[in-house]
Protein backbone atom coordinates (compact mmCIF):
# COMPACT_ATOMS: atom_id res chain seq x y z
CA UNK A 1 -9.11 64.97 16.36
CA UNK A 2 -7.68 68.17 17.14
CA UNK A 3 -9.70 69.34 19.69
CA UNK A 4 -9.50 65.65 21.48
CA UNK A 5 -6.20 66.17 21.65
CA UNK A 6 -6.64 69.45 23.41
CA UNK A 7 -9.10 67.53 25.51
CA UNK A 8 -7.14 64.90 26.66
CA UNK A 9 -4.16 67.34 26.86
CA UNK A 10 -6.44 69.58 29.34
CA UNK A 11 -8.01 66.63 31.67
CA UNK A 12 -4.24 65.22 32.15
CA UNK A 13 -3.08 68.52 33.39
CA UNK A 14 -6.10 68.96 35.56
CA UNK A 15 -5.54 65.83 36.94
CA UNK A 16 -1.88 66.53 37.81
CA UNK A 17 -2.64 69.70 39.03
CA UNK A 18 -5.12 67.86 41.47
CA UNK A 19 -2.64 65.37 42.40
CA UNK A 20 -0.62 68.40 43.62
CA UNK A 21 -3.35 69.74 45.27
CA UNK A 22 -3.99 66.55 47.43
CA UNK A 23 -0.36 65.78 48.29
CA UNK A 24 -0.02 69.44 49.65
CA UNK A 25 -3.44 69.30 51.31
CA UNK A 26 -2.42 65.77 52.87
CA UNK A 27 1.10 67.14 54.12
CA UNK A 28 -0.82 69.89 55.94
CA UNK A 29 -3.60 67.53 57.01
CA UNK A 30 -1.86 64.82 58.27
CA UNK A 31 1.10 66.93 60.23
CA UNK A 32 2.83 64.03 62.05
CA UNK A 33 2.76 60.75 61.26
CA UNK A 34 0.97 59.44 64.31
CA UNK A 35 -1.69 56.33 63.60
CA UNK A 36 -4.48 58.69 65.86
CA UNK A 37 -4.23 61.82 63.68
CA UNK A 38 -7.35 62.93 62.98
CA UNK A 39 -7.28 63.73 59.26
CA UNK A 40 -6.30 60.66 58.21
CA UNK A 41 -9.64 59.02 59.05
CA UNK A 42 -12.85 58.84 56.33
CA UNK A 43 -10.21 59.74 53.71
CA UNK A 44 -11.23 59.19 49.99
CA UNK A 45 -9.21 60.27 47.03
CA UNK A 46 -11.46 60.35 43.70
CA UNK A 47 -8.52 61.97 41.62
CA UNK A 48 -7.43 58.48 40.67
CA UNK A 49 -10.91 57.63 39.42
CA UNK A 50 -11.42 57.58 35.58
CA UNK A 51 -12.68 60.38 34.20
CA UNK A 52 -16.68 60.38 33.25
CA UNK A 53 -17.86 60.57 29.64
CA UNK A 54 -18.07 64.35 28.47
CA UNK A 55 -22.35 64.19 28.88
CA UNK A 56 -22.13 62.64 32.32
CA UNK A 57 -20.28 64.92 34.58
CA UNK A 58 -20.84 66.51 38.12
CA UNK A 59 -17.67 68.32 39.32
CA UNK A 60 -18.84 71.53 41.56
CA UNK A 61 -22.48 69.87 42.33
CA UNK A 62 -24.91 71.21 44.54
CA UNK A 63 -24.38 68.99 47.25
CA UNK A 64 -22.74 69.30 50.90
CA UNK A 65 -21.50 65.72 50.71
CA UNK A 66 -20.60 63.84 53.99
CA UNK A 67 -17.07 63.10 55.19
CA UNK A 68 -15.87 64.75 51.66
CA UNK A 69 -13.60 67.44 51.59
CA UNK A 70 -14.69 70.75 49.47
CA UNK A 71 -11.80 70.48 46.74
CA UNK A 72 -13.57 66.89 45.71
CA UNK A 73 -16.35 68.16 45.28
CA UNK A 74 -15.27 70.96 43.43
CA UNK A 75 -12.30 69.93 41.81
CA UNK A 76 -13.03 66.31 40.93
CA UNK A 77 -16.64 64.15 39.56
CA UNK A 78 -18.07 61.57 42.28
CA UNK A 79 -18.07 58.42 41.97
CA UNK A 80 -21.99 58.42 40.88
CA UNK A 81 -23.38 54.66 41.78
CA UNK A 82 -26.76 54.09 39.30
CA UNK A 83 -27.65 50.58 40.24
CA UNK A 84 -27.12 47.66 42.26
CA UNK A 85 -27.40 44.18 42.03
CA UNK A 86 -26.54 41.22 44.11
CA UNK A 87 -23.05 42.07 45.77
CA UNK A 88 -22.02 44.38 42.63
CA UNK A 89 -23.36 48.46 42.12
CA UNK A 90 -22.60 50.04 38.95
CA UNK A 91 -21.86 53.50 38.66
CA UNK A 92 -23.12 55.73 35.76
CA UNK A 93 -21.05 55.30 33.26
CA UNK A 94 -21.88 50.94 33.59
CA UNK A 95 -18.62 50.43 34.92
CA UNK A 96 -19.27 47.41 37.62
CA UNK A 97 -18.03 46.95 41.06
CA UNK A 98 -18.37 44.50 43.64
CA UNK A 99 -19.15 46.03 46.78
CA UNK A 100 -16.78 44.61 49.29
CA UNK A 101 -18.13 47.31 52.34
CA UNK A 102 -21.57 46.43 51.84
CA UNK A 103 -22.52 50.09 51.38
CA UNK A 104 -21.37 51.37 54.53
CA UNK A 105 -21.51 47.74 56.55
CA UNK A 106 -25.67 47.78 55.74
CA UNK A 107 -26.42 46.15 52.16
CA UNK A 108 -26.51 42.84 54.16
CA UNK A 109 -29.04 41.07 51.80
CA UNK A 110 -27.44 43.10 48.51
CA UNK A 111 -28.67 45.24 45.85
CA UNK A 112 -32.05 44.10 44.50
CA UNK A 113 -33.66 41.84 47.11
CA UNK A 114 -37.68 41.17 45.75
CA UNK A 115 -39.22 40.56 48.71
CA UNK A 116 -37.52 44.15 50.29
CA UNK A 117 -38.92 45.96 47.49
CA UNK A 118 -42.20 44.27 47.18
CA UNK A 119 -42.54 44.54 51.21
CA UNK A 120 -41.72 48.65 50.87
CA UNK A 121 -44.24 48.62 47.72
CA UNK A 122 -47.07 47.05 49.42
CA UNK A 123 -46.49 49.51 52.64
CA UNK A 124 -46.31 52.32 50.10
CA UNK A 125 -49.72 51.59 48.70
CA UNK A 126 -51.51 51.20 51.92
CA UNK A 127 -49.89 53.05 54.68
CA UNK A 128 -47.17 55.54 53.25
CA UNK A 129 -46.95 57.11 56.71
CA UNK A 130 -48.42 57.59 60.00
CA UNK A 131 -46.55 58.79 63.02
CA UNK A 132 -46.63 57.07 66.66
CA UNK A 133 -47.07 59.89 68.77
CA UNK A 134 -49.55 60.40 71.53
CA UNK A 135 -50.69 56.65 71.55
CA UNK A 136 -51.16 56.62 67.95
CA UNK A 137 -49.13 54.24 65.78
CA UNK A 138 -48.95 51.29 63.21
CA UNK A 139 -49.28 48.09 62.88
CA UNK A 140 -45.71 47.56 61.44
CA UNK A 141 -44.08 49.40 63.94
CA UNK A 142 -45.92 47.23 66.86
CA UNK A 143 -44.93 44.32 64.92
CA UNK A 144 -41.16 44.96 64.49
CA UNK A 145 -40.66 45.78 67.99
CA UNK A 146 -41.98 42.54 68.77
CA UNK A 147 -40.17 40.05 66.42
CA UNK A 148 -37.12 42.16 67.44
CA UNK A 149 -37.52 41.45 70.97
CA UNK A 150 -37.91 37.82 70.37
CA UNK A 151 -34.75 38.01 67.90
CA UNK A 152 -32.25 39.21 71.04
CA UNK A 153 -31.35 36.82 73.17
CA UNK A 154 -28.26 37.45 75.02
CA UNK A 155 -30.90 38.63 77.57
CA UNK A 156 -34.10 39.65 78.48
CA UNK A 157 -35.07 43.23 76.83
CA UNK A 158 -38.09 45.21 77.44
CA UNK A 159 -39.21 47.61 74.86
CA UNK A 160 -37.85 49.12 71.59
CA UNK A 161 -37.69 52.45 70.73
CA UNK A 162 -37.51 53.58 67.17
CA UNK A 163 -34.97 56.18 65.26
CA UNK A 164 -33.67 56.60 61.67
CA UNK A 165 -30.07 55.58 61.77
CA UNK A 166 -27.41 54.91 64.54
CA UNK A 167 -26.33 58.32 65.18
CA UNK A 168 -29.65 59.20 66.36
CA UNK A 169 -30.22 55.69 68.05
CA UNK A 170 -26.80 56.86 70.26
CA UNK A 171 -28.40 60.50 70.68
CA UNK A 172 -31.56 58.73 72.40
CA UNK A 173 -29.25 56.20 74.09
CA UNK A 174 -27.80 59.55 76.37
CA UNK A 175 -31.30 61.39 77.03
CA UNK A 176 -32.49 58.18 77.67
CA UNK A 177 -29.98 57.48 80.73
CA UNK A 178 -30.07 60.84 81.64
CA UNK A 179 -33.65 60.34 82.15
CA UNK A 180 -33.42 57.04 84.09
CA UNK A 181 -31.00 58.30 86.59
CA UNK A 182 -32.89 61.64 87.09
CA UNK A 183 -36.14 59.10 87.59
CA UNK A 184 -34.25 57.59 90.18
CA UNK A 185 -33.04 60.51 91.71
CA UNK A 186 -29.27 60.53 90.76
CA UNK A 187 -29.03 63.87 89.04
CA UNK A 188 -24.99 63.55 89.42
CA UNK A 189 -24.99 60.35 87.36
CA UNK A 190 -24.29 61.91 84.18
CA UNK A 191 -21.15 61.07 82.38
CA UNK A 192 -20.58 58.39 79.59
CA UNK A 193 -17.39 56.38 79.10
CA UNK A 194 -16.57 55.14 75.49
CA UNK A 195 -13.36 54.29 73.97
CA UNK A 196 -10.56 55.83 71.61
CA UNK A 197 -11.18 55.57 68.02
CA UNK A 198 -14.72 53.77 68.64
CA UNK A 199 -17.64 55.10 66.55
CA UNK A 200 -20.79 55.97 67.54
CA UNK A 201 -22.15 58.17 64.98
CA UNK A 202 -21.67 62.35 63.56
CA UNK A 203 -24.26 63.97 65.42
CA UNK A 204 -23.62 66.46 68.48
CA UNK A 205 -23.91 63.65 71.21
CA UNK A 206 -22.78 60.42 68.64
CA UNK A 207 -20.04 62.34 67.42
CA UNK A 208 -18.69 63.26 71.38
CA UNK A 209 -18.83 59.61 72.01
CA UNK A 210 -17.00 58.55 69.15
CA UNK A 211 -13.03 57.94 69.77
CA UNK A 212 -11.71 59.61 66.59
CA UNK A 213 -10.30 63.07 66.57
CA UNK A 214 -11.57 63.76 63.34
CA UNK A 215 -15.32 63.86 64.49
CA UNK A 216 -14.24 66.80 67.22
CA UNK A 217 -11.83 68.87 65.57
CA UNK A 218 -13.83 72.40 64.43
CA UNK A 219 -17.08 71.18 65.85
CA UNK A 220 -16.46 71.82 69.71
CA UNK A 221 -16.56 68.45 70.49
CA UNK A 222 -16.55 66.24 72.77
CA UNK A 223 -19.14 67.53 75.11
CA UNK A 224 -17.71 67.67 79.03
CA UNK A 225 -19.71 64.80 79.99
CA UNK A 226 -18.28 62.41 77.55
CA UNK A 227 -14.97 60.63 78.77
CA UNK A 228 -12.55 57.60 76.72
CA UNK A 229 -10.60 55.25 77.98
CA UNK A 230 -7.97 52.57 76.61
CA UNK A 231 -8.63 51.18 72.67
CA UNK A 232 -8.50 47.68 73.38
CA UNK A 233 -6.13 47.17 70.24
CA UNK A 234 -3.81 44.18 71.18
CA UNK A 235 -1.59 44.22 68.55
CA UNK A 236 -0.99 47.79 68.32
CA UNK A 237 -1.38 48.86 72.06
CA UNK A 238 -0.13 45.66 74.26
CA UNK A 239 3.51 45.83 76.16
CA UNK A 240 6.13 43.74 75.63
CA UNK A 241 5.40 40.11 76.89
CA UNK A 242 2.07 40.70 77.71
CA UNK A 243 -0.45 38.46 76.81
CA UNK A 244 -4.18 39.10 75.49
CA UNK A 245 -5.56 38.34 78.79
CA UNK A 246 -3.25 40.08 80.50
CA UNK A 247 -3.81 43.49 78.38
CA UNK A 248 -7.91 43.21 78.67
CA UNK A 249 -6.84 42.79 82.86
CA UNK A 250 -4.64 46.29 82.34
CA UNK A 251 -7.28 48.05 80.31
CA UNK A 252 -10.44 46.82 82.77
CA UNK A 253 -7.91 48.12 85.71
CA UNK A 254 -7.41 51.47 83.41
CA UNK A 255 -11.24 51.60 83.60
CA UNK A 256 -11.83 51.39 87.42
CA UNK A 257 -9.41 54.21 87.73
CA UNK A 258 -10.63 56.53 85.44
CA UNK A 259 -14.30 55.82 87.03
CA UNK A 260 -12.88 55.77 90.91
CA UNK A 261 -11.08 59.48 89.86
CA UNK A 262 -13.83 61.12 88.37
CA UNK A 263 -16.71 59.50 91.04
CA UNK A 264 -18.62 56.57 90.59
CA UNK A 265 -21.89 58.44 91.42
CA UNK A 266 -21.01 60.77 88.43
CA UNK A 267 -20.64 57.94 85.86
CA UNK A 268 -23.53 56.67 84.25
CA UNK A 269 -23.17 54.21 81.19
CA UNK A 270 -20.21 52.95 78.98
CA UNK A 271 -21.10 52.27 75.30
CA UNK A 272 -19.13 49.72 73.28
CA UNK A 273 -18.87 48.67 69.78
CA UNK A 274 -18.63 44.23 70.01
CA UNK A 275 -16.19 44.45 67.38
CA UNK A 276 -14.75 48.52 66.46
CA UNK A 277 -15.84 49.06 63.24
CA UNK A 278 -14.95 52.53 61.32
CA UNK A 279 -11.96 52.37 63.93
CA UNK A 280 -10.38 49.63 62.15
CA UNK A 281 -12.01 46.21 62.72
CA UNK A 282 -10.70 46.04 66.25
CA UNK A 283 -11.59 42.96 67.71
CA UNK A 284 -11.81 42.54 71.71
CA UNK A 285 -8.68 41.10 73.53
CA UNK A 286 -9.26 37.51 75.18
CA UNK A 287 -11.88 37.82 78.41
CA UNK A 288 -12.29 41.77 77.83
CA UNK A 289 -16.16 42.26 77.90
CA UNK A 290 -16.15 39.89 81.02
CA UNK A 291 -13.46 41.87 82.81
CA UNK A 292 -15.13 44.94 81.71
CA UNK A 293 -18.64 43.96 82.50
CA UNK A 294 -17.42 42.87 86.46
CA UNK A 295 -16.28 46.48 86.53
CA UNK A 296 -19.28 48.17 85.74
CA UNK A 297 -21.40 45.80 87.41
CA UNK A 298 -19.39 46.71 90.53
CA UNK A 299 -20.18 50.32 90.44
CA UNK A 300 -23.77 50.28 88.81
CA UNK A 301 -23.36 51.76 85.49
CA UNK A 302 -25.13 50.52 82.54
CA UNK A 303 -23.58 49.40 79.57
CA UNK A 304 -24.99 50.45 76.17
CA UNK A 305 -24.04 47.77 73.22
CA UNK A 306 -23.44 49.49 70.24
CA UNK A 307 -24.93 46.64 67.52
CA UNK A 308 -24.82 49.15 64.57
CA UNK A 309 -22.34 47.57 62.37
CA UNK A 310 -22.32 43.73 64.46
CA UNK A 311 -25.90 43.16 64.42
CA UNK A 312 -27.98 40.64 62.17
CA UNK A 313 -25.24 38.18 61.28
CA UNK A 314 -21.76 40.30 60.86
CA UNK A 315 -20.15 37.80 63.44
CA UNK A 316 -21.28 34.99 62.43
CA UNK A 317 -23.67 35.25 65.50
CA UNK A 318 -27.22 36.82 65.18
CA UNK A 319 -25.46 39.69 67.59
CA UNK A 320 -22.19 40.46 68.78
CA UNK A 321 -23.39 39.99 71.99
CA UNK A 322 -24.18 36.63 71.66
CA UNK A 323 -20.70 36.33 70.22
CA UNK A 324 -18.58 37.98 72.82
CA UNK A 325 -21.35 36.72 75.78
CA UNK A 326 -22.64 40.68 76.55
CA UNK A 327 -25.00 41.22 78.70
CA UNK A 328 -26.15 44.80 77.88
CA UNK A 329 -29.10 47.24 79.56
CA UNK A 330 -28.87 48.82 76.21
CA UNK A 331 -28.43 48.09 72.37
CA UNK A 332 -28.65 50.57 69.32
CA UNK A 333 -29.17 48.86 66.26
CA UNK A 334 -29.35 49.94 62.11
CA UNK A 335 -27.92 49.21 59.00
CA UNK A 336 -28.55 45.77 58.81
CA UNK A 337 -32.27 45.93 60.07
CA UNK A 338 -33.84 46.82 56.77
CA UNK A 339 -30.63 45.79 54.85
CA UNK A 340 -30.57 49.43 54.75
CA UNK A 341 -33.17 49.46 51.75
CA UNK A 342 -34.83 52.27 54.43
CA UNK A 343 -33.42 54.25 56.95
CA UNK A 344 -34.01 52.80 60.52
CA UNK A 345 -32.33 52.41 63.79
CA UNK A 346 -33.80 50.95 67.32
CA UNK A 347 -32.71 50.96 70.75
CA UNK A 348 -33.68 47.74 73.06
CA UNK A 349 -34.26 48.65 76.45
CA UNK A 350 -34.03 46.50 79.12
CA UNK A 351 -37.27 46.54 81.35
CA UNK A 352 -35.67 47.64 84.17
CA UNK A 353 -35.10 50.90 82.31
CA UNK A 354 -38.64 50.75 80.24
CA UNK A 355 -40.29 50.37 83.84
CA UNK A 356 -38.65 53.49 85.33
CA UNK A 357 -39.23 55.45 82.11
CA UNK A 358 -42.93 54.62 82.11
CA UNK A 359 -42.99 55.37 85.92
CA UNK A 360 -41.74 58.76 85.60
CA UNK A 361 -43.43 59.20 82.19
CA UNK A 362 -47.09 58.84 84.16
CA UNK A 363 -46.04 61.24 86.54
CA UNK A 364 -44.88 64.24 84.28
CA UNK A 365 -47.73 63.38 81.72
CA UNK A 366 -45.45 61.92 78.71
CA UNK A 367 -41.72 60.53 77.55
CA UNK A 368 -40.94 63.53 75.77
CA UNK A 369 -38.78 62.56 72.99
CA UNK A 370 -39.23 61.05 69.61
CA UNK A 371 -39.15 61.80 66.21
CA UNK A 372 -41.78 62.23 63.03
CA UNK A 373 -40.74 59.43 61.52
CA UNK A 374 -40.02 56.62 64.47
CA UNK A 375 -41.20 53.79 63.77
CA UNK A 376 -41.91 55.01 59.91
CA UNK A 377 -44.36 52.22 58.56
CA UNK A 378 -42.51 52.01 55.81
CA UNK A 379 -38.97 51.27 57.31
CA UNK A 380 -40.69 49.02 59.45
CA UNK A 381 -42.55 46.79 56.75
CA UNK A 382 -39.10 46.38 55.17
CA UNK A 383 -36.94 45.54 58.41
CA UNK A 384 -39.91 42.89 59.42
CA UNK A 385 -38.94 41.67 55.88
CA UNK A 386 -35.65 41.57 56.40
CA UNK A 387 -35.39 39.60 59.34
CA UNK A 388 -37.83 37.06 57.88
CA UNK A 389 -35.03 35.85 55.66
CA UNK A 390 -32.43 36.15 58.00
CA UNK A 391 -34.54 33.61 60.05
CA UNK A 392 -35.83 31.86 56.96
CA UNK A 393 -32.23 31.22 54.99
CA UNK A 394 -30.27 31.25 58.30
CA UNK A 395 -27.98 34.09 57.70
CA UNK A 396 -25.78 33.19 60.49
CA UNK A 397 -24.85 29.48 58.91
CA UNK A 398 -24.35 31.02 55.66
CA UNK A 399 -22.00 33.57 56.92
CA UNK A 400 -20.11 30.90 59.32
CA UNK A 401 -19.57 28.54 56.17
CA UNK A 402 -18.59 31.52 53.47
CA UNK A 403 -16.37 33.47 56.41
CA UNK A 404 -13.32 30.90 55.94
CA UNK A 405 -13.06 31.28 52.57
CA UNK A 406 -13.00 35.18 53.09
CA UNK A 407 -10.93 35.52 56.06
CA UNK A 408 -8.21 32.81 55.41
CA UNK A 409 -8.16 33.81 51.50
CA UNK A 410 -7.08 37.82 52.48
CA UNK A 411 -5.18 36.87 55.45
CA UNK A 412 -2.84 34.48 53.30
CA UNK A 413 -1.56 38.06 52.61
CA UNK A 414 -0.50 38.80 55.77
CA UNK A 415 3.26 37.97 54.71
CA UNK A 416 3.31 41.09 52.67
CA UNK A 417 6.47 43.73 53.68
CA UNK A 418 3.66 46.29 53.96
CA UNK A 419 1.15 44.87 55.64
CA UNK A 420 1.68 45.00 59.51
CA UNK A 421 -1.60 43.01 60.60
CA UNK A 422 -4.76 41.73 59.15
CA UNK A 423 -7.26 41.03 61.51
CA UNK A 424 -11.30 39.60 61.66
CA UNK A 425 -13.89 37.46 61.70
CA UNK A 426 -17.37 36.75 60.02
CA UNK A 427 -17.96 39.00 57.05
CA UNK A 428 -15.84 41.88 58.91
CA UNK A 429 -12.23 42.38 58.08
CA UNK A 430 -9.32 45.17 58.25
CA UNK A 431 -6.26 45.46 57.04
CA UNK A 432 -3.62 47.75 58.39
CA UNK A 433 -0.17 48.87 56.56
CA UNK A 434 2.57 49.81 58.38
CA UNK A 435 6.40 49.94 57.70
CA UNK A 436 8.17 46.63 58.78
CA UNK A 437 5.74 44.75 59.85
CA UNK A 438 5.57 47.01 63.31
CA UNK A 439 2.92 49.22 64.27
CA UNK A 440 5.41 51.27 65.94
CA UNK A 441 6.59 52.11 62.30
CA UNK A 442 3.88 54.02 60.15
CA UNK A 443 4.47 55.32 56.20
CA UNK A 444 5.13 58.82 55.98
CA UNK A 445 0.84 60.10 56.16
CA UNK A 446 1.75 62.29 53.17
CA UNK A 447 2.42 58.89 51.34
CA UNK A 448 -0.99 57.77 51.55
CA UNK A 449 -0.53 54.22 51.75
CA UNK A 450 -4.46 52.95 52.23
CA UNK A 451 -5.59 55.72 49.39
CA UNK A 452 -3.55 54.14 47.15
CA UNK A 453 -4.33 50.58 47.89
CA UNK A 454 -8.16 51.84 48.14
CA UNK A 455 -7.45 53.62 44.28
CA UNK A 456 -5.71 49.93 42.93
CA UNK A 457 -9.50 48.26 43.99
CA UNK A 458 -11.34 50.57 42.24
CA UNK A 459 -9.53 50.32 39.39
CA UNK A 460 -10.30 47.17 39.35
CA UNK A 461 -13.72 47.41 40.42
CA UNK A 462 -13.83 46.76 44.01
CA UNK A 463 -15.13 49.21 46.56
CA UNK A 464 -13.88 49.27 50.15
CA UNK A 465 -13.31 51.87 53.21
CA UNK A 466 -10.23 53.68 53.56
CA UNK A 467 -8.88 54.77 57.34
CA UNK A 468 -5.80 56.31 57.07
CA UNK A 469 -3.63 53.49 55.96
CA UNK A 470 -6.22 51.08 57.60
CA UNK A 471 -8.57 49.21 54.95
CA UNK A 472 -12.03 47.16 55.90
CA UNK A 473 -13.97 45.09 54.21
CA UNK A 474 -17.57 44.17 55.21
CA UNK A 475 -18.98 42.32 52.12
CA UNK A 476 -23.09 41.28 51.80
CA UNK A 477 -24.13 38.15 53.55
CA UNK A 478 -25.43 36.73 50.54
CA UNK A 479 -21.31 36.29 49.27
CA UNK A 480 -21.34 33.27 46.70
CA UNK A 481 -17.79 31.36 47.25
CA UNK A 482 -17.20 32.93 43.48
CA UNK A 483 -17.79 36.19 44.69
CA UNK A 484 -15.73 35.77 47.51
CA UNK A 485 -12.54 34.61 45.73
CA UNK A 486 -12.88 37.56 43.35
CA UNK A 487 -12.60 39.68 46.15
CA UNK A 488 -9.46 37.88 47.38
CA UNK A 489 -8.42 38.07 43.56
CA UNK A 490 -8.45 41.84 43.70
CA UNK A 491 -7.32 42.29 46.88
CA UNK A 492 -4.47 40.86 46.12
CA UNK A 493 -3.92 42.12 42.83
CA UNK A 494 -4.09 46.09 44.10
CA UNK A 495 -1.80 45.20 47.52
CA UNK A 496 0.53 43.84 44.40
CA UNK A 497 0.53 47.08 42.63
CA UNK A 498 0.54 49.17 46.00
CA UNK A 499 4.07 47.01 47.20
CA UNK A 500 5.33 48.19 43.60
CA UNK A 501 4.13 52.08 44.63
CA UNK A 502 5.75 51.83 48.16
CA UNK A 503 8.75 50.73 46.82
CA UNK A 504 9.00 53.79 44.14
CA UNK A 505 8.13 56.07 46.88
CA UNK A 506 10.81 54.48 49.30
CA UNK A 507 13.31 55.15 46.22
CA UNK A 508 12.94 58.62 45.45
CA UNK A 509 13.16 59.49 49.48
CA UNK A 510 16.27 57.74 49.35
């Protein structure tokens, strides 16, 4: 009993002494309180997690763990996820959680699908791998590329080329430009356009077209030929009186200068998310893609859709193209492809592109770029799988019948003092806290608002994404209405118990 005691006695102080820790680090961190600082994006704070069982712990692990800063790893155990079933993952200890962020937007189809494992299984015992260089390839990866061509209909696309996850599917997306233009004999025509606090990914090139600080600070990034224009964030961003139309007309004008100042024979492609996803579920402004789409159109440059997050149902459309009526030369897709049971991403290319690239391919003897595993036989068996039951239990009606239930059951929040807009459609949702109700207002950064709304769901077993003091939700497909309402249960529970928090905080400042 005695040495229990000294137990408990030892965790509580290491916890406080943690707490400490993070409140400093965040006060240094966050600096100002603007919404764009950097550090206040892919925040996570596991010191309000309960602690492990003595013979299950794995503070100080071996791992260099993404978007994670060192003191959690160090100072603090993971959150260790063991299982997953359905819409719920259980970590190791059994405690169970239902996984309102779908992963990370991907688990469309849940935890344990049969026919994803059986379909990876099968693969396994036949073909574990080939590669599809040099003419060589696979029968799954010929097959995917076709059913996905036939699954994309905003328009007419040529080939697909196959990666491992979005970043890379955005990597290709630049060489491949780069190499169209160069075909043509534009060597000028160089630049990308993307927007503020967009994402397109963490590597080198995915990372420079992302919008948020965060992925550029340290890292030397963004690269020179990467330039952002307007966040098309109504709400947050629009001037007095000005209506939705009337902002996309402002932000489309902002575009044609930006492209008219730095030369339209220098710009090449602008790359868009349909709906901004790890930005904060920031859905386009009335007639935006059309305004935006006349401007491009007007000065040739090709418009890359990023479908990353929005593909396979999100929207309630098979595509956010379809949804927001885009007419892209380019789309990345991932995540949702294999219901992210295996890692794959594809780009569509429209065959305007695919003919120059195989043009200039014949004459310098090969389209140099690829990787081992594109088109991995394995990833493939499983995303041919996948979009079989999209197709076969018509994803998009379930998700168009479930998504009232979801988005009118957390938006009957929105009256909440800290809550300063809730926006979304489909399966996707955010959630943004500011100080009365303006976005003009933000909580002090060091008061970590979203962390501790993002802490009150886990208590109570719920996992979603923390931004700053933006939350998003981006539950499974599959949702029952049960599951749906237990989400809106806990969501409103924790944003309960985070008012209560505020409040405190607002009290001791006074």
């Amino acid at each position: 009993m005695i040495a229990r005691s000294r137990l408990l006695r030892s965790n509580a102080a290491s916890k406080a002494e943690i707490l400490v820790k993070y409140v400093a680090s965040a006060g240094k961190l966050h600096g100002l309180h603007s919404f764009s600082e950097a550090p206040r994006y892919f925040s996570s704070e596991p010191f309000l997690q309960a602690e492990p069982t003595e013979e299950i712990r794995f503070k100080g692990h071996g791992m260099l763990a993404p978007f994670t800063a060192g003191w959690q790893s160090t100072d603090v155990n993971p959150l260790v996820i063991d299982r997953s079933e359905g819409a719920y993952v259980y970590d190791i200890n059994g405690k169970k959680y239902i996984d309102a962020l779908a992963g990370l937007w991907c688990t469309a189809l849940g935890g344990n699908e049969p026919r994803l494992v059986k379909a990876a299984t099968e693969q396994l015992n036949k073909l574990p791998f080939y590669h599809s260089f040099w003419n060589r390839t696979t029968k799954p990866s010929l097959d995917l590329a076709n059913e996905i061509l036939k699954m994309f209909t905003a328009r007419e696309m040529g080939k697909v080329f196959f990666a491992n996850s979005g970043s890379e599917a955005n990597d290709s997306q630049v060489k491949l430009v780069w190499y169209y233009n160069n075909a043509l004999g534009r060597p000028k025509k160089k630049k990308f356009i993307a927007r503020s606090k967009s994402y397109h990914g963490s590597t080198l090139i995915a990372a420079s077209l992302s919008g948020l600080p965060a992925l550029h600070q340290k890292f030397d990034l963004p690269a020179p030929f990467v330039l952002h224009t307007d966040c098309p964030h109504y709400w947050r961003f629009h001037l007095p009186d000005e209506t939705e139309e009337e902002f996309s007309t402002r932000l489309a004008n902002n575009l044609e200068s930006l492209i008219l100042k730095e030369g339209p024979e220098t710009i090449a492609a602008f790359i868009a998310e349909p709906v901004m996803g790890a930005g904060g579920v920031i859905l386009p402004p009335k007639s935006y893609f059309e305004k935006v789409q006349a401007v491009l159109k007007k000065y040739d440059i090709l418009l890359i859709a990023d479908e990353v997050i929005t593909a396979f149902g999100r929207l309630g459309t098979m595509f956010g193209c379809d949804k927001y009526n885009i007419k892209p030369d380019l789309v990345s897709i991932a995540k949702a492809l294999s219901s992210a049971y295996m890692p794959i991403a594809a780009i569509l290319v429209s065959p305007e592109i695919a003919d120059v690239i195989h043009s200039e391919s014949n004459k310098l003897g090969s389209f140099a770029h690829g990787f081992t595993y594109s088109g991995h036989p394995v990833a493939c068996a499983v995303a041919i799988e996948a979009l079989k039951i999209y197709n076969e239990r018509n994803i998009t009606k379930n998700v168009n019948e479930i998504a009232p239930r979801f988005q009118e059951g957390i938006k009957a929040f929105s009256g909440s003092p800290i809550i300063g807009e809730t926006r979304g459609l489909g399966l996707i949702l955010g959630t943004e806290f500011v100080d009365n109700k303006s976005p003009n207002d933000p909580f002090p950064a060091e008061w970590g608002v979203g962390s501790i709304f993002g802490a009150e769901c886990e208590k109570r077993g719920m996992l979603i994404r923390v931004t700053g003091d933006s939350i998003m939700l981006s539950p499974p497909l599959i949702m029952t209405p049960g599951e749906v309402d237990e989400i809106v249960s806990k969501y409103g529970d924790a944003l309960k118990a985070t008012e209560e928090r505020i409040a405190e905080l607002k009290s001791n400042k006074n």
